[in-house]
PDB file of N, CA and C in Angstrom:
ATOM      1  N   UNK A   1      39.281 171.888 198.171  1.00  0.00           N
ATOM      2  CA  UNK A   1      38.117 171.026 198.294  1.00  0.00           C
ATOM      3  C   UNK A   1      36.914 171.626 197.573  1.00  0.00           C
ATOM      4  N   UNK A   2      36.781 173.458 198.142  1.00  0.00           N
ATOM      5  CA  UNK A   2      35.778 173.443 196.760  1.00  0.00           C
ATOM      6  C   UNK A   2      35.553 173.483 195.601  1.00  0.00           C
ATOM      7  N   UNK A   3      36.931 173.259 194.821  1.00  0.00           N
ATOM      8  CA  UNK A   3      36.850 173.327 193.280  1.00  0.00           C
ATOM      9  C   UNK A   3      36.425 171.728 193.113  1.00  0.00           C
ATOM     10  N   UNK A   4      36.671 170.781 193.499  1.00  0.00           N
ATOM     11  CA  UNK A   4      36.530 169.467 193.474  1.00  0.00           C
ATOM     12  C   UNK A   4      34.847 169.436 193.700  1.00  0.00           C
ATOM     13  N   UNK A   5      34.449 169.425 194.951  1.00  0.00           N
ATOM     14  CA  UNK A   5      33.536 169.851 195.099  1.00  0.00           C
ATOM     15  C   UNK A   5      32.140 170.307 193.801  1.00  0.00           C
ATOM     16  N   UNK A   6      32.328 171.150 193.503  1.00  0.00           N
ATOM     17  CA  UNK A   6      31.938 172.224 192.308  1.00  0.00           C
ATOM     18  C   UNK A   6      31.681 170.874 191.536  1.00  0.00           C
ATOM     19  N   UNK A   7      32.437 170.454 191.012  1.00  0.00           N
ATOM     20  CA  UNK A   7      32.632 169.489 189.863  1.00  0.00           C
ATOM     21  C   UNK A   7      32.341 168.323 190.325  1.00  0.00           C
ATOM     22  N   UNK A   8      32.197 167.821 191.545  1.00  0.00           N
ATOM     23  CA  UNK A   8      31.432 166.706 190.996  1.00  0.00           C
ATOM     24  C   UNK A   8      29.819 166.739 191.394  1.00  0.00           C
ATOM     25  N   UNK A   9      29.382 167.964 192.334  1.00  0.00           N
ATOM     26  CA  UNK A   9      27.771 168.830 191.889  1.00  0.00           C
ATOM     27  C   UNK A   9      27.730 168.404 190.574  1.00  0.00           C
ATOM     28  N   UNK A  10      28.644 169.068 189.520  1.00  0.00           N
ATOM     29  CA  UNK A  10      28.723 169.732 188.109  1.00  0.00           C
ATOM     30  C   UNK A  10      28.124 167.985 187.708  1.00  0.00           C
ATOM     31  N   UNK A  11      28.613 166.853 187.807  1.00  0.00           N
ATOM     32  CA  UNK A  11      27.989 165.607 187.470  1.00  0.00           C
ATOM     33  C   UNK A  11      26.474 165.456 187.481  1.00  0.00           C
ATOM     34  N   UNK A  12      25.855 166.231 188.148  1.00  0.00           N
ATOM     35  CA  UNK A  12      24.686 165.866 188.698  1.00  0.00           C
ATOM     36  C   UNK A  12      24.200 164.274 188.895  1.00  0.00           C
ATOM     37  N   UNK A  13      25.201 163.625 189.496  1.00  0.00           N
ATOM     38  CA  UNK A  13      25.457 161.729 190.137  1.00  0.00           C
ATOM     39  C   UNK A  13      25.556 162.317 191.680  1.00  0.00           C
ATOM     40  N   UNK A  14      24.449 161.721 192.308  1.00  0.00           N
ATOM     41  CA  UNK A  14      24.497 161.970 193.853  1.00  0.00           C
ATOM     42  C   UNK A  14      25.174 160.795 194.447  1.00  0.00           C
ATOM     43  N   UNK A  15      25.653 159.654 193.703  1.00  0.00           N
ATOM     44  CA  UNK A  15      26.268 158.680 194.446  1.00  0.00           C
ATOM     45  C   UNK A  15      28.253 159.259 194.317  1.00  0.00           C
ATOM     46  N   UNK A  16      28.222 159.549 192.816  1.00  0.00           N
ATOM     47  CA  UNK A  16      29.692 160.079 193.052  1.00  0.00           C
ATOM     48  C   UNK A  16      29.881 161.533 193.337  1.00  0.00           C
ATOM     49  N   UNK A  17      28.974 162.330 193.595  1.00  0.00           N
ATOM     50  CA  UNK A  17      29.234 163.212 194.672  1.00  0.00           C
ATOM     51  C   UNK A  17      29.249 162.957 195.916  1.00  0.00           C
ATOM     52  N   UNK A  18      28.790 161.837 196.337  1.00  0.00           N
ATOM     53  CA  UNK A  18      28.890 161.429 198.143  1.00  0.00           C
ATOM     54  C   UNK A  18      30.175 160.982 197.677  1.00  0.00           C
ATOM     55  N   UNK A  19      30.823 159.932 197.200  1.00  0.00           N
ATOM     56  CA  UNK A  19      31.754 158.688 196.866  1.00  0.00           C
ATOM     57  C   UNK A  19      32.840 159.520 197.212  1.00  0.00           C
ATOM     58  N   UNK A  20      32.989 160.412 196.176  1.00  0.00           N
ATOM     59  CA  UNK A  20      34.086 161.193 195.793  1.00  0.00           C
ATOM     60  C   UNK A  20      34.104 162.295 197.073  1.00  0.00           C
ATOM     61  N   UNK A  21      32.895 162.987 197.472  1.00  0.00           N
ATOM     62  CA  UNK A  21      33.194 164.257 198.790  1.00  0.00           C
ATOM     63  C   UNK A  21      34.004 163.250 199.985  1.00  0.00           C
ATOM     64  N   UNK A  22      33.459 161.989 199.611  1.00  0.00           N
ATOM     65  CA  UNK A  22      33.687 161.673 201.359  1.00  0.00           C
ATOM     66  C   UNK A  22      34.880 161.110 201.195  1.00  0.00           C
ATOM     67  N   UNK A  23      35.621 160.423 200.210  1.00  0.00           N
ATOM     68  CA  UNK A  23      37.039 160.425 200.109  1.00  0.00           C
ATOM     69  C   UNK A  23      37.572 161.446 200.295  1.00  0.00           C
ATOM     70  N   UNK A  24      37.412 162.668 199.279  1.00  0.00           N
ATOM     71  CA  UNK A  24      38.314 163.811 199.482  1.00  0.00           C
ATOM     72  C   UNK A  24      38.213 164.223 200.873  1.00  0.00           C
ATOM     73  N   UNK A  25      37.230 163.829 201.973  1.00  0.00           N
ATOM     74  CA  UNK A  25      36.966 164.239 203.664  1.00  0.00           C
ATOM     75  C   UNK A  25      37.881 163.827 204.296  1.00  0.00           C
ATOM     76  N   UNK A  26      38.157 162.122 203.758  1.00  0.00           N
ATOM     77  CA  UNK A  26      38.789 161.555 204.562  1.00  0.00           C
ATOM     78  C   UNK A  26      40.132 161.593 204.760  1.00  0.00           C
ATOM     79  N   UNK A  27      41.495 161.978 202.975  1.00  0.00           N
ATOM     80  CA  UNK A  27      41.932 162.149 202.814  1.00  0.00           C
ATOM     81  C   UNK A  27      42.230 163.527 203.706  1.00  0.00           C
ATOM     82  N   UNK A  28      41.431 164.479 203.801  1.00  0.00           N
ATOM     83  CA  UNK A  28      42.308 165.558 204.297  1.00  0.00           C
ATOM     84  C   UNK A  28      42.532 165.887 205.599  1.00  0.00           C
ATOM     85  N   UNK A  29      41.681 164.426 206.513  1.00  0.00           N
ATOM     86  CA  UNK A  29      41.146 164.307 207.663  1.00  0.00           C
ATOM     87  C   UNK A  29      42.948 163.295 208.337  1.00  0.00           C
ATOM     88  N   UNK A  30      42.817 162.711 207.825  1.00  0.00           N
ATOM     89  CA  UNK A  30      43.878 161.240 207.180  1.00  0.00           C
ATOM     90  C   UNK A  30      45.704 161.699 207.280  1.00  0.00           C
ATOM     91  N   UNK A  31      45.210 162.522 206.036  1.00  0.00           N
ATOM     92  CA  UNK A  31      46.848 163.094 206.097  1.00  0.00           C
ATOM     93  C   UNK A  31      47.435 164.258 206.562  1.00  0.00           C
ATOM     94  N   UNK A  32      48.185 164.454 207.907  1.00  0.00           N
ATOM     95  CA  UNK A  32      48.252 164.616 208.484  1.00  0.00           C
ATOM     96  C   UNK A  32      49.284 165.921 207.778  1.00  0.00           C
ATOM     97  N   UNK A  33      50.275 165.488 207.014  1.00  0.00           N
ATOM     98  CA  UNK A  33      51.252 166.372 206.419  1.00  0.00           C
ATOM     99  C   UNK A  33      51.171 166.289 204.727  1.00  0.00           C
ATOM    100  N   UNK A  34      50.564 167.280 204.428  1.00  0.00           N
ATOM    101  CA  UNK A  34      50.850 167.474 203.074  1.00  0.00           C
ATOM    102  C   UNK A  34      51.930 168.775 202.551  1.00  0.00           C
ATOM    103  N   UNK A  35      52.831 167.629 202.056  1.00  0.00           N
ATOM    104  CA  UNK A  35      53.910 168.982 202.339  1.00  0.00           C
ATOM    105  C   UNK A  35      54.027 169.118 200.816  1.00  0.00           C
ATOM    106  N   UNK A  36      54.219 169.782 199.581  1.00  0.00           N
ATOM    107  CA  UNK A  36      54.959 169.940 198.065  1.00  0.00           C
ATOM    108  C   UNK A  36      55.726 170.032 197.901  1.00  0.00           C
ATOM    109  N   UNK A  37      56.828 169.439 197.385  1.00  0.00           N
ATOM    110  CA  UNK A  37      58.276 170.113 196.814  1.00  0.00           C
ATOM    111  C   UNK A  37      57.824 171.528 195.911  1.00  0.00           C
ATOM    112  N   UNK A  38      58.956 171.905 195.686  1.00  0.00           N
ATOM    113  CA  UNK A  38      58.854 173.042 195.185  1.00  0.00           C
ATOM    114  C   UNK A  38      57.919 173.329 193.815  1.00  0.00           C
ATOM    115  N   UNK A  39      57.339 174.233 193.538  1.00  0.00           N
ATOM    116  CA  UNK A  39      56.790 173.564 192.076  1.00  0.00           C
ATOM    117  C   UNK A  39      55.398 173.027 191.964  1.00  0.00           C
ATOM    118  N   UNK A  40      55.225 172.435 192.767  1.00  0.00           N
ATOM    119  CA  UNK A  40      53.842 171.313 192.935  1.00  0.00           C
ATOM    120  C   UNK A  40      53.253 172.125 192.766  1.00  0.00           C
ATOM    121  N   UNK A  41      52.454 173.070 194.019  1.00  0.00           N
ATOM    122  CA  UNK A  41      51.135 174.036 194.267  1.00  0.00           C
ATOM    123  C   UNK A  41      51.050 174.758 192.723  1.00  0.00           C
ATOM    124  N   UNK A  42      52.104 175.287 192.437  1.00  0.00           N
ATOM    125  CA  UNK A  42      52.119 175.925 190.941  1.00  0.00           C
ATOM    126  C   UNK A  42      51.408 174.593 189.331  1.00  0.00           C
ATOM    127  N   UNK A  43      51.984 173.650 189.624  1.00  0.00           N
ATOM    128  CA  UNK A  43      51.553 172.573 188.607  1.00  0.00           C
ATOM    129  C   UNK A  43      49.918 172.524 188.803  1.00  0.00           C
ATOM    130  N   UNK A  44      49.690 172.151 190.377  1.00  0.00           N
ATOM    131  CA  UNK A  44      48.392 171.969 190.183  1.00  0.00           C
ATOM    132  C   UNK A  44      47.445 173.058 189.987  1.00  0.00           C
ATOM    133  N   UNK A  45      47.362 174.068 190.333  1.00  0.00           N
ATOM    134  CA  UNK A  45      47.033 175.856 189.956  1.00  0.00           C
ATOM    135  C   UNK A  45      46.682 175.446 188.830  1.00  0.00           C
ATOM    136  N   UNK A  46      47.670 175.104 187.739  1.00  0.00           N
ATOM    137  CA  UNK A  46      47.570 174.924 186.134  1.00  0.00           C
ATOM    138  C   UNK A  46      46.733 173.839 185.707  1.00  0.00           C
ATOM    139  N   UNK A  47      46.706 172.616 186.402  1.00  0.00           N
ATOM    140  CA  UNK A  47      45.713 171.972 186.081  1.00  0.00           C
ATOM    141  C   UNK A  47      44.614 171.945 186.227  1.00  0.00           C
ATOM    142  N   UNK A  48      44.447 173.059 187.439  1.00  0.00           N
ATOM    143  CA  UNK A  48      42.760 172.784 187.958  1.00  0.00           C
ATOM    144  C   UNK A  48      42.560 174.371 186.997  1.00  0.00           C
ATOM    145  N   UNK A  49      43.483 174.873 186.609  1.00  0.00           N
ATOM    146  CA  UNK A  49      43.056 176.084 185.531  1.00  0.00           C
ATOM    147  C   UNK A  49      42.350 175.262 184.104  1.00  0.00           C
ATOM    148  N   UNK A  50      43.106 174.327 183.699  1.00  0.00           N
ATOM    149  CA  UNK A  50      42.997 173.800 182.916  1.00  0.00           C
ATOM    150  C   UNK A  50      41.338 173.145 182.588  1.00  0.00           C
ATOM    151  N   UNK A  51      41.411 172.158 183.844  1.00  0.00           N
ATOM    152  CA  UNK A  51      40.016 171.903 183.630  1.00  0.00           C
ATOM    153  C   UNK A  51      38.920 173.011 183.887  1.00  0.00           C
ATOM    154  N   UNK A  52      38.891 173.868 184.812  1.00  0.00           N
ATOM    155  CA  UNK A  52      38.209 174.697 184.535  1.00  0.00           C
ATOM    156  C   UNK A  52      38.013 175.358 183.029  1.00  0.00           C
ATOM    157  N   UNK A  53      38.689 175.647 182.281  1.00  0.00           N
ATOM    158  CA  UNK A  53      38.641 176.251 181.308  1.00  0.00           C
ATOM    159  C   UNK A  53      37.840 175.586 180.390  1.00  0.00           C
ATOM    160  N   UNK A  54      37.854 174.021 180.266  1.00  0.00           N
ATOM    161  CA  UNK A  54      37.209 173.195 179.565  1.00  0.00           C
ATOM    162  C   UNK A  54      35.894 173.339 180.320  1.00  0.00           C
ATOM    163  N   UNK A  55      35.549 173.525 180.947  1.00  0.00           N
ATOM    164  CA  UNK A  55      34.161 173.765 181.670  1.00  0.00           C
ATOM    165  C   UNK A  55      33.483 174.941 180.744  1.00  0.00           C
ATOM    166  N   UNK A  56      34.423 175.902 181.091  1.00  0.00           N
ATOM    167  CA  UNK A  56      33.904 177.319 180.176  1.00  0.00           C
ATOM    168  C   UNK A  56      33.875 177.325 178.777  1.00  0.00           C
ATOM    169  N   UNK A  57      34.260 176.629 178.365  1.00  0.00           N
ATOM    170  CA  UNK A  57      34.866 176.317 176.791  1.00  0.00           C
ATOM    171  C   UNK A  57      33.668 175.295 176.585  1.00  0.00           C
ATOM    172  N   UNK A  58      33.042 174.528 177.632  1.00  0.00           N
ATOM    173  CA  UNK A  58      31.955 173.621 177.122  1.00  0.00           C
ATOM    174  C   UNK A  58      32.935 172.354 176.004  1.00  0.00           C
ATOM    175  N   UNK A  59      33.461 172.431 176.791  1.00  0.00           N
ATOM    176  CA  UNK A  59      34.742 170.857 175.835  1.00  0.00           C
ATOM    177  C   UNK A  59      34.420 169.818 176.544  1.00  0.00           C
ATOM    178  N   UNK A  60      33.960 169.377 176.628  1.00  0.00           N
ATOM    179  CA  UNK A  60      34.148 167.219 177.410  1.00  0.00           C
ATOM    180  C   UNK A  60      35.232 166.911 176.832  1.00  0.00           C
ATOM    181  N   UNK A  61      35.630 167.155 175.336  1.00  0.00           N
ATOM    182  CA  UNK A  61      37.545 166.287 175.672  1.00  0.00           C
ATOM    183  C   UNK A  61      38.408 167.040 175.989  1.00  0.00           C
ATOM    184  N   UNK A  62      38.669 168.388 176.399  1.00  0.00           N
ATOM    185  CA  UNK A  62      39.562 168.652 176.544  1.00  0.00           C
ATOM    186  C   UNK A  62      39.200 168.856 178.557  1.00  0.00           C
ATOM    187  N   UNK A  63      37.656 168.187 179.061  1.00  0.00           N
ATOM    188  CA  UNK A  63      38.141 168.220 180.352  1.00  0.00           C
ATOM    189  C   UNK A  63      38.517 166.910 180.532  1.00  0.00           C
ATOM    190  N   UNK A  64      38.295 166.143 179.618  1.00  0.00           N
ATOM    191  CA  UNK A  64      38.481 164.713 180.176  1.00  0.00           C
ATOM    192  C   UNK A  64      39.879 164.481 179.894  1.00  0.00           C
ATOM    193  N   UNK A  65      40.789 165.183 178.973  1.00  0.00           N
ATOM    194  CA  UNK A  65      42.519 165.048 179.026  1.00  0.00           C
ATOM    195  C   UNK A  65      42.793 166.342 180.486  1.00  0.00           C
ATOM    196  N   UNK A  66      42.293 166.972 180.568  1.00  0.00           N
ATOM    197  CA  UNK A  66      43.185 167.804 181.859  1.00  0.00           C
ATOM    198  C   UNK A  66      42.587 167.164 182.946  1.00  0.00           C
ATOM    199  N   UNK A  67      41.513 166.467 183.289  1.00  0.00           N
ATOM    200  CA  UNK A  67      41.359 165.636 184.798  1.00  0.00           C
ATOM    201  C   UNK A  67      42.197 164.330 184.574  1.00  0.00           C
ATOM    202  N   UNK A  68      42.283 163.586 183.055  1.00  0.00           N
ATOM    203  CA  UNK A  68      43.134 162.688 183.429  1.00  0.00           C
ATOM    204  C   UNK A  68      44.443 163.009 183.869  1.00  0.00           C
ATOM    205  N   UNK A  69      44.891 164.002 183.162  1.00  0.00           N
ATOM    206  CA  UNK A  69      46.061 164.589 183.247  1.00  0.00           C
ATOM    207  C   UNK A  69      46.578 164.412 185.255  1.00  0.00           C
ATOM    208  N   UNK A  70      45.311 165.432 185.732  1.00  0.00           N
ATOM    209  CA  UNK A  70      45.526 165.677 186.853  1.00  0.00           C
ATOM    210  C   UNK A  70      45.383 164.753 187.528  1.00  0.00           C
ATOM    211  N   UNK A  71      44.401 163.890 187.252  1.00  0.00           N
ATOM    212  CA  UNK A  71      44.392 162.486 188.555  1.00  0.00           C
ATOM    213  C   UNK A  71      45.755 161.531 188.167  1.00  0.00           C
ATOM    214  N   UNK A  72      46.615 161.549 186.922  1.00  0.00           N
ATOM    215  CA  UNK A  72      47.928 160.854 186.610  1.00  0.00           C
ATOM    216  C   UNK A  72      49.207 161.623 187.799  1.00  0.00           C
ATOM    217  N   UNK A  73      49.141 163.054 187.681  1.00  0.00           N
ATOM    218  CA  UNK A  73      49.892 163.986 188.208  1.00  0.00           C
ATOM    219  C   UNK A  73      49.840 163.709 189.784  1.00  0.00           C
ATOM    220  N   UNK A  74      48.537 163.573 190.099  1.00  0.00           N
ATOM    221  CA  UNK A  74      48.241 163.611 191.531  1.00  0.00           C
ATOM    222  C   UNK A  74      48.532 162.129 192.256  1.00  0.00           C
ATOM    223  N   UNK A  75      48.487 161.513 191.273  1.00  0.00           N
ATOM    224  CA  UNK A  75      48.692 159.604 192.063  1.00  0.00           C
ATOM    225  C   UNK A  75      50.724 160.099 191.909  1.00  0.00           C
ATOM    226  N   UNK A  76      51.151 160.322 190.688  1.00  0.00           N
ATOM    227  CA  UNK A  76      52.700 160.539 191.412  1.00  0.00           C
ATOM    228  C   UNK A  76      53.139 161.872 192.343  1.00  0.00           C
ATOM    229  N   UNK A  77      52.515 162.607 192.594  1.00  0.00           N
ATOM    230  CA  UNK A  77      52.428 163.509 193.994  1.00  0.00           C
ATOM    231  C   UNK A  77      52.387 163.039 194.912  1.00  0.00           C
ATOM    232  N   UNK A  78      52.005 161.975 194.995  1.00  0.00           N
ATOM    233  CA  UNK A  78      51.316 161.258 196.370  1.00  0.00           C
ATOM    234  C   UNK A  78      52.461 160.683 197.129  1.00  0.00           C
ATOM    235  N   UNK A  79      53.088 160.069 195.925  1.00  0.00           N
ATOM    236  CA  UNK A  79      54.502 159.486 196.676  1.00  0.00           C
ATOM    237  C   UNK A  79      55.751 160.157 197.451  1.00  0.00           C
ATOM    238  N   UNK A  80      55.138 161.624 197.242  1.00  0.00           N
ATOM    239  CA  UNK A  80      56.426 162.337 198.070  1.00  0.00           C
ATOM    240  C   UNK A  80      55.710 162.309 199.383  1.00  0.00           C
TER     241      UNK A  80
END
C-alpha cells in the first residue's frame, strides 16, 4: 500500500489520491484471502521495480508502459 501510495502523492491530484487510496482501503479491507500462485509476489516485485525505476530515470514512457503493464497483470491476478 505504500508504494501505491507514494505514487499517487507523486501525482500531486488530491482527488485521485483520495479515489485511488480509498479503493486500495477498501480492497484490502474487502478481500479477505489474497492468496498467489507460485510466482506472482516475484512478478509483481518486478513490476513495481520497474516503475519505480522510471521514476528515477525521470521517463513518463517508460512509467506509463510498466503501470500499464502492471494494472494489465493485476486485473488477470485477480481471477485466481
Amino acid at each position: 500500500m505504500d508504494f501505491h501510495n507514494l505514487i499517487y502523492k507523486a501525482s500531486h491530484n488530491r482527488m485521485l489520491f483520495h479515489t485511488l487510496s480509498t479503493y486500495q482501503y477498501y480492497l484490502k479491507e474487502t478481500k479477505t484471502n489474497t492468496a498467489y500462485l507460485d510466482g506472482m509476489l516475484d512478478e509483481v516485485l518486478a513490476e513495481h521495480q520497474r516503475i519505480y525505476q522510471a521514476f528515477i530515470d525521470k521517463d513518463p514512457k517508460a512509467g506509463e508502459i510498466a503501470i500499464e503493464e502492471h494494472l494489465t497483470n493485476a486485473k488477470a491476478r485477480s481471477k485466481y
